[in-house]
Protein backbone atom coordinates (compact mmCIF):
# COMPACT_ATOMS: atom_id res chain seq x y z
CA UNK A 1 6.18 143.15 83.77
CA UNK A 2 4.52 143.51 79.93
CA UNK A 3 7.42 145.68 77.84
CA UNK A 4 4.64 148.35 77.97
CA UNK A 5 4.90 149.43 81.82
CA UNK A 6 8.19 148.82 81.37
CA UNK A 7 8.59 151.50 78.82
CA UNK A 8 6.43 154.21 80.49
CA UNK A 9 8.47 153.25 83.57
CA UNK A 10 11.93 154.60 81.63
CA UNK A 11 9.58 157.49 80.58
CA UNK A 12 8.79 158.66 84.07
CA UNK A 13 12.37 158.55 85.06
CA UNK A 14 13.65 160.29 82.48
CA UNK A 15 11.23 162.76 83.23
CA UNK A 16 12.32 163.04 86.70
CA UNK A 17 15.99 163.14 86.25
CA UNK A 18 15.24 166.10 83.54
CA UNK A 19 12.86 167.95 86.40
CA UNK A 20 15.70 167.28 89.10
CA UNK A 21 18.94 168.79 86.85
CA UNK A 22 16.38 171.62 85.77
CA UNK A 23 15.70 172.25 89.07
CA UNK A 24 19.53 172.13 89.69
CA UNK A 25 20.35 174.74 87.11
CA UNK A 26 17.44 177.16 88.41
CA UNK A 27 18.74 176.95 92.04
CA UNK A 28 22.33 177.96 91.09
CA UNK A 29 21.34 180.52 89.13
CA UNK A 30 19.24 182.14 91.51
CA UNK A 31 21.91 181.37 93.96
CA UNK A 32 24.42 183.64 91.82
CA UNK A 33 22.10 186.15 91.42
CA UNK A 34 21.62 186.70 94.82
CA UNK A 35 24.97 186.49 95.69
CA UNK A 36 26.15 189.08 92.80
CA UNK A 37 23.91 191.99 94.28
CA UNK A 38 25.05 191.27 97.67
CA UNK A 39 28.44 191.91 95.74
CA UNK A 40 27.48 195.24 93.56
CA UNK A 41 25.13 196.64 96.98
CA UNK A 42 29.04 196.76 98.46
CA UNK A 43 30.47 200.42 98.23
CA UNK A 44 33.84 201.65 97.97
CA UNK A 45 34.98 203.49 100.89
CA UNK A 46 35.54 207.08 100.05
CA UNK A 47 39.46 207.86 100.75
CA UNK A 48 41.61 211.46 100.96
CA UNK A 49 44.83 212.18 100.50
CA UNK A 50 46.45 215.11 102.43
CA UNK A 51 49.51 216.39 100.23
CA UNK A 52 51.87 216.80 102.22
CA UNK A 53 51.87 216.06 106.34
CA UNK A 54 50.75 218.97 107.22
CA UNK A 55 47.14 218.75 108.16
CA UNK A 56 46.23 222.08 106.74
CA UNK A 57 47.24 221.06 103.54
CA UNK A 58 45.45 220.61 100.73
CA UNK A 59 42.90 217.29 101.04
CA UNK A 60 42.11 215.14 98.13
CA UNK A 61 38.90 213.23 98.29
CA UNK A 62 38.45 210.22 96.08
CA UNK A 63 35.26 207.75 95.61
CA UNK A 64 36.48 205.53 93.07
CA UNK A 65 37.81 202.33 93.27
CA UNK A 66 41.20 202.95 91.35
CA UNK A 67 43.17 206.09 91.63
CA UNK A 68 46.82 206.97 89.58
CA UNK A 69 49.45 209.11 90.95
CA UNK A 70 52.30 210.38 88.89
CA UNK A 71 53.61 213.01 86.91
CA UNK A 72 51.54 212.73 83.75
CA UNK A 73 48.77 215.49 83.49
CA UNK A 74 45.90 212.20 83.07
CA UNK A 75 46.81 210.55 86.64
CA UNK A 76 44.04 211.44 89.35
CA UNK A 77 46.97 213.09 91.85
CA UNK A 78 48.92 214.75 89.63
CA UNK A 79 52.41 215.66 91.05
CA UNK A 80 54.65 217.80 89.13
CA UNK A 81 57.99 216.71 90.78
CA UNK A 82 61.00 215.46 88.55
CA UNK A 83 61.53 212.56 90.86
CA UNK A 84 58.17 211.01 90.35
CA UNK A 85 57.52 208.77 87.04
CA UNK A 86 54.67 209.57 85.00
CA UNK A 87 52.44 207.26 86.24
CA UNK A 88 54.10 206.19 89.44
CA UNK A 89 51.12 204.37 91.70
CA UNK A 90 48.50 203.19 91.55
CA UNK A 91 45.63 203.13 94.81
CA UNK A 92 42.88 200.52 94.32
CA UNK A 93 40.26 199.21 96.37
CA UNK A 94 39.77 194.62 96.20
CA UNK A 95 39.40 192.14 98.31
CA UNK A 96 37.56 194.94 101.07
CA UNK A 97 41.15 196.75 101.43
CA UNK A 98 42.99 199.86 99.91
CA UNK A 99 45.62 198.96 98.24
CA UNK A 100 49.40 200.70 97.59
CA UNK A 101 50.56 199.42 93.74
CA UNK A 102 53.99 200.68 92.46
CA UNK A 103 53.76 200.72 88.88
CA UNK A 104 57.77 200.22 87.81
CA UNK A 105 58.54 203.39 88.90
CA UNK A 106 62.16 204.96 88.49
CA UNK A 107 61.96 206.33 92.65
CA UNK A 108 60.21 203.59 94.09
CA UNK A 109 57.05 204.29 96.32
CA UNK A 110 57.66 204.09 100.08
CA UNK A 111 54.70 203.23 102.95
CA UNK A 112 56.30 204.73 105.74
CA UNK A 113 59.29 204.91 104.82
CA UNK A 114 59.77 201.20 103.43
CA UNK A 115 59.76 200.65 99.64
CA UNK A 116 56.93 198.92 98.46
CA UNK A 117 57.98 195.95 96.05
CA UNK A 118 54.54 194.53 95.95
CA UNK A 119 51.14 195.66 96.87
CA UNK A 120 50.57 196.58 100.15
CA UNK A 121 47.60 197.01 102.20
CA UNK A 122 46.77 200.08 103.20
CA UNK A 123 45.49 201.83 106.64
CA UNK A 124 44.08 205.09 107.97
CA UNK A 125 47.12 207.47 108.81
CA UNK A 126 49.45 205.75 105.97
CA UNK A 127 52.25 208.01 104.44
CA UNK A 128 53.42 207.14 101.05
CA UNK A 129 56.18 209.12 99.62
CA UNK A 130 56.12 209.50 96.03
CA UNK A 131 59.27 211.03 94.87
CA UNK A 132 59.99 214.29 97.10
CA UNK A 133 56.33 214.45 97.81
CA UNK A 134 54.71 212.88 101.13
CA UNK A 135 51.01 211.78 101.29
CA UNK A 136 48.72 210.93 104.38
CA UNK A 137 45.72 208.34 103.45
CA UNK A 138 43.00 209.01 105.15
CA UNK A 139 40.24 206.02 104.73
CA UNK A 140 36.37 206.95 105.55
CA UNK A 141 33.88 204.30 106.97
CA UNK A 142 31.40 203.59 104.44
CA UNK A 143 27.73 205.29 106.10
């Protein structure tokens, strides 16, 4: 073969291996696109709290994915007993599950009536106690 065609050979598969990683790198990315708003499109489940057990009591309702019980006037359940730490748990929503987080509290947090040392999934009809204070979890299916 003359060095010529040999040349334009080298050309043409550079060419091609360029084409082939571009086409790579644009297939991933729309790959991870797509999978990222099948991600976001997911909702948290709406959750209540019932303070206390009594089912007349008064019912919390909570859309976000991260929600902080304690003592201190900024959590999102505020509870203004002595036995409970200023910001003594922590509720959040990953992985598709609610989740029970004690955050070094003095009391511990108990889910039904076992302390929690790690997180702990959480169902519908949980009761946490939280110092002297019991809550029911109530999880909603997401409409």
């Amino acid at each position: 073969m003359t060095p010529i065609i040999v040349l334009l050979l080298r050309i043409l598969m550079v060419i091609a291996l360029y084409a082939f990683l571009t086409w790579a790198m644009l297939t991933l990315w729309k790959d991870l696109k797509f999978q990222s708003q099948i991600i976001s499109k997911k909702k948290t489940p709406p959750i209540s709290i019932i303070m206390d057990s009594d089912p007349r009591a008064e019912r919390l309702n909570f859309s976000q994915n991260e929600i902080i019980i304690g003592r201190d006037d900024s959590c999102d359940i505020h509870l203004p007993d002595q036995a409970t730490s200023g910001k003594h748990a922590r509720l959040v929503y990953r992985n598709m599950h609610w989740w029970i987080e004690d955050l070094m509290s003095t009391n511990g947090t108990y889910l039904n009536d076992e302390r929690i040392e790690s997180p702990a999934i959480l169902i519908n009809g949980d009761e946490l106690r939280i110092g002297k204070s019991i809550l029911v979890v109530e999880i909603q299916a997401i409409s």
